[in-house]
Protein backbone atom coordinates (compact mmCIF):
# COMPACT_ATOMS: atom_id res chain seq x y z
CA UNK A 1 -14.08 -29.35 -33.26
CA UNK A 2 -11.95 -27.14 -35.80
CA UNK A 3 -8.26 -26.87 -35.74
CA UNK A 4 -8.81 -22.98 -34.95
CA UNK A 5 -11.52 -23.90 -31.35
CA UNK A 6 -8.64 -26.22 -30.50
CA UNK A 7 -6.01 -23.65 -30.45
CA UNK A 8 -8.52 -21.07 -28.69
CA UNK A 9 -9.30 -23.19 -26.28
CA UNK A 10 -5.59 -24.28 -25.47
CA UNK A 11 -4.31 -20.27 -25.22
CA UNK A 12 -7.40 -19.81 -22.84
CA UNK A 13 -7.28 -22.97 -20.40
CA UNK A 14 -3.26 -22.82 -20.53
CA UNK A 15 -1.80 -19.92 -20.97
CA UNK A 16 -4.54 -17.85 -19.32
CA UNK A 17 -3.76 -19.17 -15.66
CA UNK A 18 -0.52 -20.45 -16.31
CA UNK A 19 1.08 -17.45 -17.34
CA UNK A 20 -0.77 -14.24 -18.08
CA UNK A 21 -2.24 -14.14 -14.45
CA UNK A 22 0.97 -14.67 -12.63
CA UNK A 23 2.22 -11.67 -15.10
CA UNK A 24 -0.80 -9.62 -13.71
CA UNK A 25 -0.06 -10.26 -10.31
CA UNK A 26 3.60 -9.63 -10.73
CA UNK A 27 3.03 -6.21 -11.99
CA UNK A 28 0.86 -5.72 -9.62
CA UNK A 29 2.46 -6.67 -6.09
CA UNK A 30 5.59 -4.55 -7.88
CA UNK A 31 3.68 -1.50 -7.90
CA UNK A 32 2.53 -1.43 -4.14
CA UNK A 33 6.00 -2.21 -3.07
CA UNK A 34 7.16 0.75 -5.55
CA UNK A 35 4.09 2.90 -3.88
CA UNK A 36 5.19 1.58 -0.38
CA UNK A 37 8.63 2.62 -0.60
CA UNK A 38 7.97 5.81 -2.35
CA UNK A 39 5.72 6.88 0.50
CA UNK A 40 8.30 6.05 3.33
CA UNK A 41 9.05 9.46 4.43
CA UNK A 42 4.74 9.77 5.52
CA UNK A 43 5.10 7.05 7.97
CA UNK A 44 8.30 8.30 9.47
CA UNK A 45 7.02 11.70 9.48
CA UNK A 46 3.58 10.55 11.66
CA UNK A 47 6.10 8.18 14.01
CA UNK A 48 8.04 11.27 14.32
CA UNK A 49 5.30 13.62 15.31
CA UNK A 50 4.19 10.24 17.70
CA UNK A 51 7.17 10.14 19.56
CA UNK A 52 7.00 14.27 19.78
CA UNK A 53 3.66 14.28 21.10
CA UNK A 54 2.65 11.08 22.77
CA UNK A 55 -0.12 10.02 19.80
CA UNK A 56 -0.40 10.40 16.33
CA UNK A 57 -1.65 13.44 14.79
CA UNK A 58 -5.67 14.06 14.19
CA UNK A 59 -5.12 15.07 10.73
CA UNK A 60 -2.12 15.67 8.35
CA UNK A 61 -2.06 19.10 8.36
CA UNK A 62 -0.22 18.61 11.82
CA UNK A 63 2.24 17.36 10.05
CA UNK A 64 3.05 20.51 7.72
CA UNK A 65 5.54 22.34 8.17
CA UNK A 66 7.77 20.80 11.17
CA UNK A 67 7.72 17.08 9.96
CA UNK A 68 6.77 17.14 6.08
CA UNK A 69 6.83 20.29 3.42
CA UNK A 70 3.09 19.81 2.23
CA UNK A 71 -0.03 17.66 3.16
CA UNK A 72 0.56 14.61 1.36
CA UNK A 73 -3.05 13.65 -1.27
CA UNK A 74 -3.53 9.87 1.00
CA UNK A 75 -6.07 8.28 3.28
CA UNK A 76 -5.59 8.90 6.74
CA UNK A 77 -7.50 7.44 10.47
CA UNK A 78 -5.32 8.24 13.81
CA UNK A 79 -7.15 5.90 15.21
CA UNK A 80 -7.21 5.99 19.03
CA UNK A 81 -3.92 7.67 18.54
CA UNK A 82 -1.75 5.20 18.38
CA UNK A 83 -3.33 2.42 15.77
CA UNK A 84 -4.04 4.31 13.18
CA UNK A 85 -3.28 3.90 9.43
CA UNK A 86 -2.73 5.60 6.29
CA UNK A 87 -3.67 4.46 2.71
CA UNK A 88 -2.80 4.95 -0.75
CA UNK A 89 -4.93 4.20 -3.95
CA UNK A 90 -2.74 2.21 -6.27
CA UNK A 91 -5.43 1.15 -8.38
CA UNK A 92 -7.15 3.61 -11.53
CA UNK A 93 -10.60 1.46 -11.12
CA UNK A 94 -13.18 2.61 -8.32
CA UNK A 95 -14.18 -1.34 -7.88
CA UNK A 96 -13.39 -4.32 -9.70
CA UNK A 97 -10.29 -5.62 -10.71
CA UNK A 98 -8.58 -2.46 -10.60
CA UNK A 99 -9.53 -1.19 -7.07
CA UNK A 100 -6.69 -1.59 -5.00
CA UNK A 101 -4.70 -0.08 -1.76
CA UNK A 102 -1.40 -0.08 -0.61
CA UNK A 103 -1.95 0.25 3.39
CA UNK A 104 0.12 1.26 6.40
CA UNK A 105 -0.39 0.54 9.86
CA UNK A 106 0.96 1.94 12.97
CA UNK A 107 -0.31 -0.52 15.33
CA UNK A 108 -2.52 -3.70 15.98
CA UNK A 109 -0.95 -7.53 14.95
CA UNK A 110 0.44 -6.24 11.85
CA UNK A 111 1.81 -2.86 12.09
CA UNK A 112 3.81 -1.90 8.30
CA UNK A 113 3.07 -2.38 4.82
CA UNK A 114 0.21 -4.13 3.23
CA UNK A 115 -1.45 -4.34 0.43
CA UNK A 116 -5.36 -5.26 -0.35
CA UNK A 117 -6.64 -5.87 -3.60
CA UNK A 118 -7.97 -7.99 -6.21
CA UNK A 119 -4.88 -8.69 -7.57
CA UNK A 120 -2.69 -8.57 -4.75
CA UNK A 121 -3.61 -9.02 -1.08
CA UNK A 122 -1.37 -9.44 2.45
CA UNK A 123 1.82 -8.01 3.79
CA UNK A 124 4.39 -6.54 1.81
CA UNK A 125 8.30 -6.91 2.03
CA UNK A 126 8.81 -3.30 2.76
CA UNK A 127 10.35 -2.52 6.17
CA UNK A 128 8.02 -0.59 8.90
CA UNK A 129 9.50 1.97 10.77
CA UNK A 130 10.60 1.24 13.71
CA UNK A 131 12.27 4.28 15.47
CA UNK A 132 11.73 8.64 14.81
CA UNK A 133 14.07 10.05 12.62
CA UNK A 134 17.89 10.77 14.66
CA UNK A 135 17.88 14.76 15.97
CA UNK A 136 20.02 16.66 14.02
């Protein structure tokens, strides 16, 4: 074997695993807790309508204008009314790799943040709402 197959297969059985895919990941679980945090103010908006009206809204429009300014572009089951979920498409890819959520649930064993992907996958250290917002 050449000097040249040596050093290819080295950077491929080493560094592939060892340190590009942990890079991957990294920039990866970083975005859905950037995503989770930046889309907060949706799930206290829909635990705020909740706690108004018993069950979470049908649809977002609900929401518009008395809890958020505009329909926010996500995913979105009310469930039964009380388990439902929203979801936001982190990933550019429709499958593959690339394909990837950032999730939120309001109810079931693991209400809050997660995250499901190829890259990424399980809860994320992002705080679920707990409480409506305080009257003003």
């Amino acid at each position: 074997m050449s000097r040249p197959r040596i050093v290819e297969l080295v950077v491929v059985t080493v560094l592939l695993p060892v340190v590009i895919v942990p890079l991957y990941y990294r920039h990866w679980h970083q975005k859905h807790i950037r995503a989770a945090e930046e889309h907060q103010y949706v799930a206290q908006a829909l635990l705020d309508y909740k706690s108004q009206h018993g069950v979470l809204p049908p649809n977002l429009e609900d929401l518009v204008p008395d809890f958020l300014p505009k329909k926010p572009f996500i995913d979105y089951s009310p469930g039964n009314g009380t388990d439902g979920y929203f979801i936001i498409r982190t990933g550019p890819g429709f499958w593959g790799p690339d394909l990837a959520y950032v999730i939120y649930r309001f109810g079931g064993d693991e209400p809050g943040w997660s995250t499901s992907g190829f890259w990424d996958s399980g809860p994320l250290p992002v705080p679920a709402i707990t409480s409506p917002s305080p009257k003003l």
